[in-house]
C-alpha atoms as a PDB file:
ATOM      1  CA  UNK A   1       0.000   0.000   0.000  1.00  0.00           C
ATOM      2  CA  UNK A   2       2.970   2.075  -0.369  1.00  0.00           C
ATOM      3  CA  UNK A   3       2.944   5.007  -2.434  1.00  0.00           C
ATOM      4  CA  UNK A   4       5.784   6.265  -4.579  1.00  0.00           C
ATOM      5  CA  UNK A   5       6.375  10.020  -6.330  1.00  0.00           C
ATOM      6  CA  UNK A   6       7.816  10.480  -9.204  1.00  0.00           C
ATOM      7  CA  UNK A   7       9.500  13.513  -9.998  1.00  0.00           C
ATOM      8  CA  UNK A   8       7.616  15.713  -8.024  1.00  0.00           C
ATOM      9  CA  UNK A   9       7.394  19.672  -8.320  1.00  0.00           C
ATOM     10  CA  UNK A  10       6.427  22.512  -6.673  1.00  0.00           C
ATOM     11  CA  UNK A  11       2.543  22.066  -7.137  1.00  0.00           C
ATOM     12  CA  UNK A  12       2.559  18.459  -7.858  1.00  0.00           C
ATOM     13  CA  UNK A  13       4.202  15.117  -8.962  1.00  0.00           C
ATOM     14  CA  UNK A  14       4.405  14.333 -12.618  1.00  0.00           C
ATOM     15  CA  UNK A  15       3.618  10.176 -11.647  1.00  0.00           C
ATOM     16  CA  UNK A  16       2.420   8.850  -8.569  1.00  0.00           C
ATOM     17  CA  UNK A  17       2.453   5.142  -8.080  1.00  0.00           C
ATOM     18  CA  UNK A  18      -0.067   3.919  -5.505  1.00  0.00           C
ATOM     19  CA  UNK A  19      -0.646  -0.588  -5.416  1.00  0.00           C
ATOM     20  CA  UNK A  20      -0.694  -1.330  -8.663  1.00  0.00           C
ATOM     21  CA  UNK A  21      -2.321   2.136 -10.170  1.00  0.00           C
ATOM     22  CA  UNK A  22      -0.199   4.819 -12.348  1.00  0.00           C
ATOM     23  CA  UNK A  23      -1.669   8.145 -12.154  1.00  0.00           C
ATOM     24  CA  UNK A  24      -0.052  10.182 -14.696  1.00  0.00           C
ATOM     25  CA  UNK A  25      -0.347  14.280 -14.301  1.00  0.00           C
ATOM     26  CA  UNK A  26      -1.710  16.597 -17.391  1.00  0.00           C
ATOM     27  CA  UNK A  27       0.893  16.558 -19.757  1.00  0.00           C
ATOM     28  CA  UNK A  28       1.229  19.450 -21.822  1.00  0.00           C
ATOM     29  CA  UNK A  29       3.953  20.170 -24.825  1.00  0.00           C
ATOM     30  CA  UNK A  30       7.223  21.950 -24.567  1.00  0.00           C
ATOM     31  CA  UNK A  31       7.394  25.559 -26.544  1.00  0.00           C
ATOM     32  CA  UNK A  32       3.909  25.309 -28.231  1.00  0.00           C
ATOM     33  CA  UNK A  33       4.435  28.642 -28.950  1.00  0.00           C
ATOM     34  CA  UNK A  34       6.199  26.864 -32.319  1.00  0.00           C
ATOM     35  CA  UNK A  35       3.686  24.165 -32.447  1.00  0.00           C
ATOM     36  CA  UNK A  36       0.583  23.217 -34.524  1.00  0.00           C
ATOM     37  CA  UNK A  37      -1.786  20.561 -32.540  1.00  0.00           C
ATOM     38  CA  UNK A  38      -0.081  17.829 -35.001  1.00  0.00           C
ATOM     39  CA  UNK A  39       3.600  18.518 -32.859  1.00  0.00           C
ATOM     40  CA  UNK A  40       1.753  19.433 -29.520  1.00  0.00           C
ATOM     41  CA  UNK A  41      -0.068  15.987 -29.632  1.00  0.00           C
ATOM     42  CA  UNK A  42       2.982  14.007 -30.453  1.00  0.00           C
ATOM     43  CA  UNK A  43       4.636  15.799 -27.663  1.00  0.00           C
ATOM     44  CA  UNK A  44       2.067  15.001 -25.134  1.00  0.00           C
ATOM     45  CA  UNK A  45       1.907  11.687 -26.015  1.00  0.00           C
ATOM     46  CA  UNK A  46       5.359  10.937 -26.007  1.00  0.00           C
ATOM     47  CA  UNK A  47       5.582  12.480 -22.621  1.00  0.00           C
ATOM     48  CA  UNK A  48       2.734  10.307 -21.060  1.00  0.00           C
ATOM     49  CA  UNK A  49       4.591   7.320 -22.665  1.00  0.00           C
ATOM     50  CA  UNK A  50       7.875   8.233 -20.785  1.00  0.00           C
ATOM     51  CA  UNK A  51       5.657   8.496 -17.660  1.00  0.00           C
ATOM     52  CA  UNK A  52       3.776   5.868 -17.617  1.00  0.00           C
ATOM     53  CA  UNK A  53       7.298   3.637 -18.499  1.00  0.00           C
ATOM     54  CA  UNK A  54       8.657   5.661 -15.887  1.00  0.00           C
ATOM     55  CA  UNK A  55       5.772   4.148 -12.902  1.00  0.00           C
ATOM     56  CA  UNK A  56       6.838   0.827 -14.635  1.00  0.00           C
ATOM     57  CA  UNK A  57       4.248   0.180 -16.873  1.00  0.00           C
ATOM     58  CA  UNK A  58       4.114   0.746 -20.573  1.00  0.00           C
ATOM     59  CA  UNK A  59       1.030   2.123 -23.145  1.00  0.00           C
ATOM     60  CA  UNK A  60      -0.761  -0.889 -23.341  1.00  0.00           C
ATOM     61  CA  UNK A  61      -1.582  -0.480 -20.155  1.00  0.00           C
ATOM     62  CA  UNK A  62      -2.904   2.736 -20.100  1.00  0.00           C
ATOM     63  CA  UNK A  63      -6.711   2.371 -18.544  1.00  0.00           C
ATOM     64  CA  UNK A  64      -8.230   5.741 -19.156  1.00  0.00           C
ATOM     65  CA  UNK A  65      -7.094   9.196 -20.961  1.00  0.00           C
ATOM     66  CA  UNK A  66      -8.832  12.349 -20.269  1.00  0.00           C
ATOM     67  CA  UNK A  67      -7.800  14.549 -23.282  1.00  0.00           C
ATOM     68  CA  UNK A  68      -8.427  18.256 -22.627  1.00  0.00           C
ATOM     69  CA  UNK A  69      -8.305  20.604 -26.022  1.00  0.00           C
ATOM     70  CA  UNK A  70      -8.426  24.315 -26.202  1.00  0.00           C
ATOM     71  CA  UNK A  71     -10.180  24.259 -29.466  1.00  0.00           C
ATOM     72  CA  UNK A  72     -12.744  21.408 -30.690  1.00  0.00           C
ATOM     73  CA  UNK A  73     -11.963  22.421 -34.187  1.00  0.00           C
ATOM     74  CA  UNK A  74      -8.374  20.892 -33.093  1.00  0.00           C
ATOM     75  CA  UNK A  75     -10.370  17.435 -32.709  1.00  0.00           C
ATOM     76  CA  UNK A  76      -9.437  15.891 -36.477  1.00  0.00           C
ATOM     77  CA  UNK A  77      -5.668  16.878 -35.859  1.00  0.00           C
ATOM     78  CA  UNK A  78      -5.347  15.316 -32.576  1.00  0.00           C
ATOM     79  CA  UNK A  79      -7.103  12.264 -33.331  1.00  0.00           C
ATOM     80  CA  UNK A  80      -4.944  11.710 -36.222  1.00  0.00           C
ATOM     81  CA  UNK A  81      -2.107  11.784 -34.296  1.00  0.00           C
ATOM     82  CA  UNK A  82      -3.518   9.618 -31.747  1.00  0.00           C
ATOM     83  CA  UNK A  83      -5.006   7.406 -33.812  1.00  0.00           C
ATOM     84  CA  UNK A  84      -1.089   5.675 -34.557  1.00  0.00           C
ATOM     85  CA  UNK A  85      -0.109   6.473 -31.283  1.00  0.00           C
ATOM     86  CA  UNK A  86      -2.445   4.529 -29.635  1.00  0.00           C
ATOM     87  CA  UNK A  87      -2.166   0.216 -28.739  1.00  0.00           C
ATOM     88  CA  UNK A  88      -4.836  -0.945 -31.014  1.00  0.00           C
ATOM     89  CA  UNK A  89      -5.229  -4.030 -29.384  1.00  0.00           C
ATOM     90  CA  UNK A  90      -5.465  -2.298 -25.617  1.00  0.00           C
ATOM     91  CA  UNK A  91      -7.285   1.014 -26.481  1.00  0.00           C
ATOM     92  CA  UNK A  92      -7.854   3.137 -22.976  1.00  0.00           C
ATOM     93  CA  UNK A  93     -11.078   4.362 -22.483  1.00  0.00           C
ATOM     94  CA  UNK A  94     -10.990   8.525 -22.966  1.00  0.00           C
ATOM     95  CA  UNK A  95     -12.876  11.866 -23.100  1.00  0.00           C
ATOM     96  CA  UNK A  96     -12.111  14.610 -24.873  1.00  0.00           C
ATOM     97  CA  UNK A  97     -13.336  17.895 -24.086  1.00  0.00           C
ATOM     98  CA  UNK A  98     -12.780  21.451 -24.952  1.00  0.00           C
ATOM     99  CA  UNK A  99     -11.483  23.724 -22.123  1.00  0.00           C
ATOM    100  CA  UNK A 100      -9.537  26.438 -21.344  1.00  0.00           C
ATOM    101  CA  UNK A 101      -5.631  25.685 -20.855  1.00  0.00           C
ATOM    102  CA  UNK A 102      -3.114  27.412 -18.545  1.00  0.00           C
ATOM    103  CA  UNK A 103      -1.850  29.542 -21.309  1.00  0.00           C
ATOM    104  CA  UNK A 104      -3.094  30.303 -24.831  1.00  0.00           C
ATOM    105  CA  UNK A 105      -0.205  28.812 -26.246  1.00  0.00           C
ATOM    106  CA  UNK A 106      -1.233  25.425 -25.003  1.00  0.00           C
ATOM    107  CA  UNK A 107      -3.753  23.067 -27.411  1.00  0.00           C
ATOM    108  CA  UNK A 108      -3.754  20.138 -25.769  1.00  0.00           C
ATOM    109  CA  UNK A 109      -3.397  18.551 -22.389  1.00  0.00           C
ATOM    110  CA  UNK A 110      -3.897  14.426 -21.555  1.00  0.00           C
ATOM    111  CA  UNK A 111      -4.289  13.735 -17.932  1.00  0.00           C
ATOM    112  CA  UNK A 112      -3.939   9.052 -17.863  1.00  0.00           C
ATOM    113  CA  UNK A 113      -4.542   6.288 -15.270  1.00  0.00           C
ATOM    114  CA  UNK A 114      -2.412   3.007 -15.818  1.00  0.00           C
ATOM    115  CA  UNK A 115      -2.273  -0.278 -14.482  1.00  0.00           C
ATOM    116  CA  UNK A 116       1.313  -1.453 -13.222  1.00  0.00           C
END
């Protein structure tokens, strides 16, 4: 029943490992300033990979995605993206809704649960 943080910051961890449960923070792209939603998704994605690998599980075990985008006409584009990211055979279970992000700059944000 231990619990484990990984690399934690000033407001919160970016993976906390509780039993066998991943909980993976919103991810968000580096300089989107310079990206479209095609480069901010691959971003995000390949940072909740590295997370997820780094509470020592992998994608295909991702439970459930909560994608958060600051535009709904950005839907198409991410899916695309996501669409090849994603484990075909062990597909999450997800929402996607449009929301206000921490900065304008941002277009997409993925908040995931894992099993270990």
């Amino acid at each position: 029943m231990g619990i484990t943080r990984i690399n934690p910051g000033m407001r919160y961890c970016a993976t906390v490992v509780h039993n066998d449960t991943v909980y993976i923070a919103g991810q968000v792209a580096d300089t989107p300033a310079k990206k479209d939603i095609t480069a901010q998704t691959k971003d995000v994605l390949r940072k909740v990979e590295a997370a997820v690998k780094a509470g020592g599980s992998s994608k295909k075990k991702i439970l459930t995605m909560q994608i958060y985008l600051s535009d709904m006409r950005d839907f198409a584009g991410m899916n695309a993206v996501y669409d090849k990211w994603v484990d075909k055979a062990n597909k999450p279970t997800r929402a996607t809704v449009e929301s206000r992000l921490a900065t304008p700059d941002y277009k997409i944000e993925i908040v995931a649960v894992a099993a270990k």
